[in-house]
PDB file of N, CA and C in Angstrom:
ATOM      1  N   UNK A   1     145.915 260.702  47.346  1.00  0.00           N
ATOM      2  CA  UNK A   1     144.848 259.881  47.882  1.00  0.00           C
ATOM      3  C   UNK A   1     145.167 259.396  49.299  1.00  0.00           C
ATOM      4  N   UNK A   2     144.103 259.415  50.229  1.00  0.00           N
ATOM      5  CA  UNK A   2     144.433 258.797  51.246  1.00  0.00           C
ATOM      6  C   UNK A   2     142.728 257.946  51.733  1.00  0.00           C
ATOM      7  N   UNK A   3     143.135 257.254  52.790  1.00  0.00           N
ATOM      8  CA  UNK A   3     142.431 256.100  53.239  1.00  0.00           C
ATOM      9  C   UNK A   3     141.437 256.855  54.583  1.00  0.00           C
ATOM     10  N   UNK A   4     140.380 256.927  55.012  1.00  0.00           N
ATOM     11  CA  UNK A   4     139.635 257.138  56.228  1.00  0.00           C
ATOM     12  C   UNK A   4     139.093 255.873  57.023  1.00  0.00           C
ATOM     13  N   UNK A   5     139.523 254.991  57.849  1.00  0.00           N
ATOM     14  CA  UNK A   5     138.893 254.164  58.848  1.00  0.00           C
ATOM     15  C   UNK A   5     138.131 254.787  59.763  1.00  0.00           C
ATOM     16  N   UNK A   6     136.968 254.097  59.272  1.00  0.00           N
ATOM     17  CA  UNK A   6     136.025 254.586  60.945  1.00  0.00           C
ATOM     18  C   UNK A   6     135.276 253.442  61.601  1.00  0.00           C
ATOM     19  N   UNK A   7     135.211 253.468  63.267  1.00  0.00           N
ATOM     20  CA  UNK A   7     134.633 252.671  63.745  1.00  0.00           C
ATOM     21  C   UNK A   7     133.261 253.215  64.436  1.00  0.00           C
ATOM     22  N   UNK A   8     132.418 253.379  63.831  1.00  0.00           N
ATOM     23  CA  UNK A   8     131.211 254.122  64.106  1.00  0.00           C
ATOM     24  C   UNK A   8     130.335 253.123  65.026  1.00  0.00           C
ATOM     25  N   UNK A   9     129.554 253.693  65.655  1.00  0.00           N
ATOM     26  CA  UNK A   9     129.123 253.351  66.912  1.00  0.00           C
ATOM     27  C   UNK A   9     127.330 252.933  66.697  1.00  0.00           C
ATOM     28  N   UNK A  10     126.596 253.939  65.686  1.00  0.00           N
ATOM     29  CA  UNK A  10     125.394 253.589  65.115  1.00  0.00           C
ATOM     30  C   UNK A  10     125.214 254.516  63.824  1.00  0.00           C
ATOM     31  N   UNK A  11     124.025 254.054  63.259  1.00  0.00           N
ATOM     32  CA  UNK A  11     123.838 254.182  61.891  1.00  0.00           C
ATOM     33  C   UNK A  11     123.495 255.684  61.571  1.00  0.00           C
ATOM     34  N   UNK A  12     123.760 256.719  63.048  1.00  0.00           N
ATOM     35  CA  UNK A  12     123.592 257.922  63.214  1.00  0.00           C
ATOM     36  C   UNK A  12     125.218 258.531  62.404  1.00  0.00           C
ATOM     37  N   UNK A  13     125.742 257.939  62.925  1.00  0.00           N
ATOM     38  CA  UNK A  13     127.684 258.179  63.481  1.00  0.00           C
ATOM     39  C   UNK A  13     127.617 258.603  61.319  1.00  0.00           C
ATOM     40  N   UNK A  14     127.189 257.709  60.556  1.00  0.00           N
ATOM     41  CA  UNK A  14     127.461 257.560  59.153  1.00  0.00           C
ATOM     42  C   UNK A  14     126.905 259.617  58.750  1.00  0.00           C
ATOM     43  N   UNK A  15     125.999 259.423  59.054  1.00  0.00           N
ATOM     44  CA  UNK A  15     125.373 261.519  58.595  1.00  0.00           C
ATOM     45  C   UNK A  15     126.597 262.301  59.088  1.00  0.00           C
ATOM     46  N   UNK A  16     126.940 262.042  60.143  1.00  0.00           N
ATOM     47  CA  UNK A  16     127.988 263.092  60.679  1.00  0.00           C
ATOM     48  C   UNK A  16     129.172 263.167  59.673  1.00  0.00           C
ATOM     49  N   UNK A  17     129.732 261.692  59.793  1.00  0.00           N
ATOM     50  CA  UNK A  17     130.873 260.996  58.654  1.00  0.00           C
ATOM     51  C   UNK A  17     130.397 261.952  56.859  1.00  0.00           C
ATOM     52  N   UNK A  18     129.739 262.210  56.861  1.00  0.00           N
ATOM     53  CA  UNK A  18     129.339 262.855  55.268  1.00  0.00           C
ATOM     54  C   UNK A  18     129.673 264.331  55.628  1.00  0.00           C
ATOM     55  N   UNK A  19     129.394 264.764  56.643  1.00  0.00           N
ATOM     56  CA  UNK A  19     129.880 266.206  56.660  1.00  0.00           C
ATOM     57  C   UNK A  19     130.888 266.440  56.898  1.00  0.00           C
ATOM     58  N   UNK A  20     132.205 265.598  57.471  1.00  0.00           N
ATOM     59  CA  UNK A  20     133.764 266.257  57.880  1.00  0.00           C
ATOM     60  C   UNK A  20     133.970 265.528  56.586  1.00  0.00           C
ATOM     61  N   UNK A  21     133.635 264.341  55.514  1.00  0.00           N
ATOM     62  CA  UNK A  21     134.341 263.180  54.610  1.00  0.00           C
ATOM     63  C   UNK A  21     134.574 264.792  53.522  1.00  0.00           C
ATOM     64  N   UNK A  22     135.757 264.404  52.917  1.00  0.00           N
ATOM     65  CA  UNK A  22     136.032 265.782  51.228  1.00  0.00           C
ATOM     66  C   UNK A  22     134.670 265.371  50.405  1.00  0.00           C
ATOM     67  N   UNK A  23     134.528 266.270  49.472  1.00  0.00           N
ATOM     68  CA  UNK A  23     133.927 266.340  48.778  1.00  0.00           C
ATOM     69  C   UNK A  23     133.963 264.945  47.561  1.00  0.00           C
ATOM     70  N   UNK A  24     135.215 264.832  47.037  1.00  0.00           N
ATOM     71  CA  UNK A  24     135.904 263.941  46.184  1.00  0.00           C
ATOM     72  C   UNK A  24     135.955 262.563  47.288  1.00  0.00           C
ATOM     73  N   UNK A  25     134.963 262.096  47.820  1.00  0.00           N
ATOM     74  CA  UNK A  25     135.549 260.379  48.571  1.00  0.00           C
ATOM     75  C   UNK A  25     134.760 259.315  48.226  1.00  0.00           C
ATOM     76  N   UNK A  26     135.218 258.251  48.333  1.00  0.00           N
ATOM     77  CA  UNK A  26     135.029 257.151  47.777  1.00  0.00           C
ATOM     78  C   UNK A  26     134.708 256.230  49.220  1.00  0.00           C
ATOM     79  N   UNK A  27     132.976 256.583  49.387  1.00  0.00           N
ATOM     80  CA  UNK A  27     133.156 255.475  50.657  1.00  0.00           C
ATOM     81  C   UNK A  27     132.613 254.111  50.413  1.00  0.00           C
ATOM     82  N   UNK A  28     133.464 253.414  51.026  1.00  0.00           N
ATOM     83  CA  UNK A  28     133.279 251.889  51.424  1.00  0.00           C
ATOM     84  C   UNK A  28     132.378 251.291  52.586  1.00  0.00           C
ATOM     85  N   UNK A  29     131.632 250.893  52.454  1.00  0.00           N
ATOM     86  CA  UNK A  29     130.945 249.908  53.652  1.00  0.00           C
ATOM     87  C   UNK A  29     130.834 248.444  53.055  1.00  0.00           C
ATOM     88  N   UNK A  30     129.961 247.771  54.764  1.00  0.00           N
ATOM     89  CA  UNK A  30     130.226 246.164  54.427  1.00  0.00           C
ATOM     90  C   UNK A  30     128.603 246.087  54.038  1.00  0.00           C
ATOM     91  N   UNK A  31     128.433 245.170  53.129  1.00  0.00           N
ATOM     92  CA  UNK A  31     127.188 244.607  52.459  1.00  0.00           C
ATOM     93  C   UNK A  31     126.096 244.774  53.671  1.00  0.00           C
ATOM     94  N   UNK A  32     125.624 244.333  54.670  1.00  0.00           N
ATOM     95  CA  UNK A  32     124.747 244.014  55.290  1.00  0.00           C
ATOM     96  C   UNK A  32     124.367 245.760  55.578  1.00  0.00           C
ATOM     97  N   UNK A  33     125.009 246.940  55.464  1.00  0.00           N
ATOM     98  CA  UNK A  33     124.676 248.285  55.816  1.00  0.00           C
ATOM     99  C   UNK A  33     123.264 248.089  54.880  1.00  0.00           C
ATOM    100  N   UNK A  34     123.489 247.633  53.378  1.00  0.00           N
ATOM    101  CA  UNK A  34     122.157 247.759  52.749  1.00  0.00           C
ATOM    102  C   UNK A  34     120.832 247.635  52.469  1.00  0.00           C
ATOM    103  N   UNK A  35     120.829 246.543  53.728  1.00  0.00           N
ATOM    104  CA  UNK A  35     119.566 245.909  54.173  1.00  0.00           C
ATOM    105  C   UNK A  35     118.718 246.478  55.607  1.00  0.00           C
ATOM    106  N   UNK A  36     119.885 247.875  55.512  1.00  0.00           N
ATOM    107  CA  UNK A  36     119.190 248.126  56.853  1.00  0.00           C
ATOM    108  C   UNK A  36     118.008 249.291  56.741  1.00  0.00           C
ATOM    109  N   UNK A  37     117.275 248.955  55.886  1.00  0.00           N
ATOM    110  CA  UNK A  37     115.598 249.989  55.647  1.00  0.00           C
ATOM    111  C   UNK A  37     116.426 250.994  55.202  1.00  0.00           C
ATOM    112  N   UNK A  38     116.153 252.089  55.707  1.00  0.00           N
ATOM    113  CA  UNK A  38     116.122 253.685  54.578  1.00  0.00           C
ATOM    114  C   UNK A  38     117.587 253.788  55.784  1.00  0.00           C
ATOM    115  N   UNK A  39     118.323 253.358  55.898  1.00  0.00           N
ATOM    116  CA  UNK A  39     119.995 253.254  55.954  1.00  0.00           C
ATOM    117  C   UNK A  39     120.464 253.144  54.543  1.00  0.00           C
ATOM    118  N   UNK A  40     120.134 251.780  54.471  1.00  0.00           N
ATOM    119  CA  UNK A  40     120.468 251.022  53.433  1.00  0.00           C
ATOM    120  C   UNK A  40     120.046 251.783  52.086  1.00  0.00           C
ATOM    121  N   UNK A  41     118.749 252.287  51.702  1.00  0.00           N
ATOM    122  CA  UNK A  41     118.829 252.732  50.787  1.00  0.00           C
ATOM    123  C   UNK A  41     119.256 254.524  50.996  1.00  0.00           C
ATOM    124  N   UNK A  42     119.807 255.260  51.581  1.00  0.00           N
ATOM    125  CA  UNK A  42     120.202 256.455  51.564  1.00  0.00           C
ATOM    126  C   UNK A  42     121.732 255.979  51.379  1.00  0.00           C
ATOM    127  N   UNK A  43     122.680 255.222  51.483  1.00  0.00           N
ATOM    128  CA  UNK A  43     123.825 255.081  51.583  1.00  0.00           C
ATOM    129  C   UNK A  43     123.973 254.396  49.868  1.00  0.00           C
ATOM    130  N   UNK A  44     123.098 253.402  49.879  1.00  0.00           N
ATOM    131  CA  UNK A  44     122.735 253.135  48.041  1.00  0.00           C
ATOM    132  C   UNK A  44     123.161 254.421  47.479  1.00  0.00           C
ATOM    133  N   UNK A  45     121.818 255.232  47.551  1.00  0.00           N
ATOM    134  CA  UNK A  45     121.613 256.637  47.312  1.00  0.00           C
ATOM    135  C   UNK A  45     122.853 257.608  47.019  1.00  0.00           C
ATOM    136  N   UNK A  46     123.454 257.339  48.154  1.00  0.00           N
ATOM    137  CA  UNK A  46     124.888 258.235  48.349  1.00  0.00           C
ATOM    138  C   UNK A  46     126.166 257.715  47.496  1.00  0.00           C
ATOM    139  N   UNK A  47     126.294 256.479  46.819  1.00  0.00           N
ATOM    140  CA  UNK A  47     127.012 255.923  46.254  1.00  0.00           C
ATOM    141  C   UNK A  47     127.886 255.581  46.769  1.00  0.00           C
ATOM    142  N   UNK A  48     127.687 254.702  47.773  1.00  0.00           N
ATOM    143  CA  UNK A  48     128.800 253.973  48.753  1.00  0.00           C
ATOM    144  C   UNK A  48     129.012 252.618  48.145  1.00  0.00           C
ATOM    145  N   UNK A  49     129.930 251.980  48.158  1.00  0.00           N
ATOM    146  CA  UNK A  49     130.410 251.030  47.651  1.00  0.00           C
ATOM    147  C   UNK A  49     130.598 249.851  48.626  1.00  0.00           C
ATOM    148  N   UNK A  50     129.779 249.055  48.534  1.00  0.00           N
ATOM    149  CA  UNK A  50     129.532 247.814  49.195  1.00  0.00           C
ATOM    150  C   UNK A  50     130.303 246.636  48.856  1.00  0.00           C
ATOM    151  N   UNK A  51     130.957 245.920  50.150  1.00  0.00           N
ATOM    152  CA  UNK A  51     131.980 244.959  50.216  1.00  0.00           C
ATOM    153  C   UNK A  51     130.684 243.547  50.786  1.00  0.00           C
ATOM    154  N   UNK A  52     131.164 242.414  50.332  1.00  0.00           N
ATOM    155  CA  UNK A  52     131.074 241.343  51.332  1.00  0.00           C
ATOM    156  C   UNK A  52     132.001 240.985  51.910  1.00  0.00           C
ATOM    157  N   UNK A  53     131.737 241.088  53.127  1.00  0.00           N
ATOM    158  CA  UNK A  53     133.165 240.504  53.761  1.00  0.00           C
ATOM    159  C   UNK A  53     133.204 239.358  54.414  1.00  0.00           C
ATOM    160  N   UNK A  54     132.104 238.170  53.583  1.00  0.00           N
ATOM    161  CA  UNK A  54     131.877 236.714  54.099  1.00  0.00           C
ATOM    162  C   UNK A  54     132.876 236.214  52.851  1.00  0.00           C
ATOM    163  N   UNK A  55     132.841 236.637  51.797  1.00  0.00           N
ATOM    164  CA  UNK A  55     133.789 236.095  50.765  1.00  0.00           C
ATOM    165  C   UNK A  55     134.723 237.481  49.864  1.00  0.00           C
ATOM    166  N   UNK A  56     135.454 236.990  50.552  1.00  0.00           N
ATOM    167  CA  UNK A  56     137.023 238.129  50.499  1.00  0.00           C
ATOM    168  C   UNK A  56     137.477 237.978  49.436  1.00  0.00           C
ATOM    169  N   UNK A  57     137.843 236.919  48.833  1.00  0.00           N
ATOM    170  CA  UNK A  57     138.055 237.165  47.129  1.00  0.00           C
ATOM    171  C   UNK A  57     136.987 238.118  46.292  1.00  0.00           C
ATOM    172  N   UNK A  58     136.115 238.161  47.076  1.00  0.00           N
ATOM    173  CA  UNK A  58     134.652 239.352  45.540  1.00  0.00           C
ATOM    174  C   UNK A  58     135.426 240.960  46.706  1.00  0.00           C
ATOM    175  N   UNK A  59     135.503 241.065  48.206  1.00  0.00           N
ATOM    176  CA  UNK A  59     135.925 242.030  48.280  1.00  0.00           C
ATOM    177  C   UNK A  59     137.093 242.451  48.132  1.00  0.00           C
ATOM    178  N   UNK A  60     138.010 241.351  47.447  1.00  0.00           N
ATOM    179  CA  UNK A  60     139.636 241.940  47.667  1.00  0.00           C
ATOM    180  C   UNK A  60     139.118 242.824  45.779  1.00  0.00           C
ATOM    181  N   UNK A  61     138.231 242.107  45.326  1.00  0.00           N
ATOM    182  CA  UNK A  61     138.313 242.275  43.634  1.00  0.00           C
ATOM    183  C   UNK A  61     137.533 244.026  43.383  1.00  0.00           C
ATOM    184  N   UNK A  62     136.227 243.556  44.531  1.00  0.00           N
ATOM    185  CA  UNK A  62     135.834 245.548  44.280  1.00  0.00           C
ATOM    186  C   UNK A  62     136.497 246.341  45.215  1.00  0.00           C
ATOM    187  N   UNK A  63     137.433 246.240  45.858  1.00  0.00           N
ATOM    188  CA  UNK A  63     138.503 247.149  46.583  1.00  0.00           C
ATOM    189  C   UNK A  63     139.368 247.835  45.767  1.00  0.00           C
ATOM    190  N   UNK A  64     139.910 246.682  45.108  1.00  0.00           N
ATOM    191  CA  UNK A  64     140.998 246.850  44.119  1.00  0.00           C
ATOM    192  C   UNK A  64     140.213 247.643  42.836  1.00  0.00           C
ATOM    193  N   UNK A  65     139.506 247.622  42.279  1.00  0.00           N
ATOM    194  CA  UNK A  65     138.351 248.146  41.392  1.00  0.00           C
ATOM    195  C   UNK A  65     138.423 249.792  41.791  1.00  0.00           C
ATOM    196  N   UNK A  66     137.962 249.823  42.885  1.00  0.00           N
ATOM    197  CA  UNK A  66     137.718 250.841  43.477  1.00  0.00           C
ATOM    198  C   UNK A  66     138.787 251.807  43.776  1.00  0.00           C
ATOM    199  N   UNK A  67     140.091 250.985  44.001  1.00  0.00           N
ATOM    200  CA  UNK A  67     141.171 251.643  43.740  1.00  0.00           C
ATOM    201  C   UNK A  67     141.896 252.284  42.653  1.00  0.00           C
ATOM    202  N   UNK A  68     141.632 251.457  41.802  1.00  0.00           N
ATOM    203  CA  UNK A  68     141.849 251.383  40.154  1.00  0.00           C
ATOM    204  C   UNK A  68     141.405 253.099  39.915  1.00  0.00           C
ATOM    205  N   UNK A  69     139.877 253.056  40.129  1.00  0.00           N
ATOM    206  CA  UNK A  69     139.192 254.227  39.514  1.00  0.00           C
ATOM    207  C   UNK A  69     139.542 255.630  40.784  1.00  0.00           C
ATOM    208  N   UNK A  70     139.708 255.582  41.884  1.00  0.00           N
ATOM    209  CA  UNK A  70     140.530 255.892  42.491  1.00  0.00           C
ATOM    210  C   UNK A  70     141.688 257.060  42.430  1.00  0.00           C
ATOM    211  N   UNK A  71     142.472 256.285  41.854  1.00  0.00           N
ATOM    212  CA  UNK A  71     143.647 256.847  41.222  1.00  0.00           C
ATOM    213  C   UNK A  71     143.655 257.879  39.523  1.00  0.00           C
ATOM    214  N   UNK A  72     142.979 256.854  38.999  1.00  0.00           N
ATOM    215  CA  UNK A  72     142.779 257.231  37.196  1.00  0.00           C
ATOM    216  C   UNK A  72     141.939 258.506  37.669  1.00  0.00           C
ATOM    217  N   UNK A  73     140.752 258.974  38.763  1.00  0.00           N
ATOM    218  CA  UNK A  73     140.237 260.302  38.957  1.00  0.00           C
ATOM    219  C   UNK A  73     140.382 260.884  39.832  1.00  0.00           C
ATOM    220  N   UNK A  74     141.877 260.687  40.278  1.00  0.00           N
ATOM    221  CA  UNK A  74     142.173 261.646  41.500  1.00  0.00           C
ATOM    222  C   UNK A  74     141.199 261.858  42.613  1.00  0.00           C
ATOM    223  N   UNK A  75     140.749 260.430  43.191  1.00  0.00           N
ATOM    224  CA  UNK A  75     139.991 260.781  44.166  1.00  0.00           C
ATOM    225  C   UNK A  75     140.469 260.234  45.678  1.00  0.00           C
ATOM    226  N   UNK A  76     139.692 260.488  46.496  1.00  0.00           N
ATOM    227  CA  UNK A  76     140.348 259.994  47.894  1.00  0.00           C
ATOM    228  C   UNK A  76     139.135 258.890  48.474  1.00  0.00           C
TER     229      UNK A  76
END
């Protein structure tokens, strides 16, 4: 397993990010991506996993979650 950081530039930068990301990945974004009209719901869609990152105890808990399952299915 390994980790991908990206600092994407607009809500374009995310389509590109789906075509180099493996097949097997587990992406993370921050809560407010979901409110952004048919962003928000295509990334829903895509099964991205949404953090708040105004209260860090709920994101340290679905990080770790996310890691959990992660590992148990060999994913990245």
């Amino acid at each position: 397993p390994y980790v991908v950081v990206s600092n994407h530039q607009s809500s374009l930068d995310l389509l590109g990010m789906m075509e180099v990301l493996p097949d097997r990945c587990v992406p993370i974004a921050k809560r407010e991506l979901l409110y952004m009209g048919a962003v928000g719901i295509a990334c829903w869609l895509g099964g991205i996993i949404f953090i708040d990152r105004k209260r860090t105890h709920d994101a340290i808990s679905v990080m770790a979650e996310a890691a959990h399952t992660m590992l148990s299915q060999d994913v990245s």
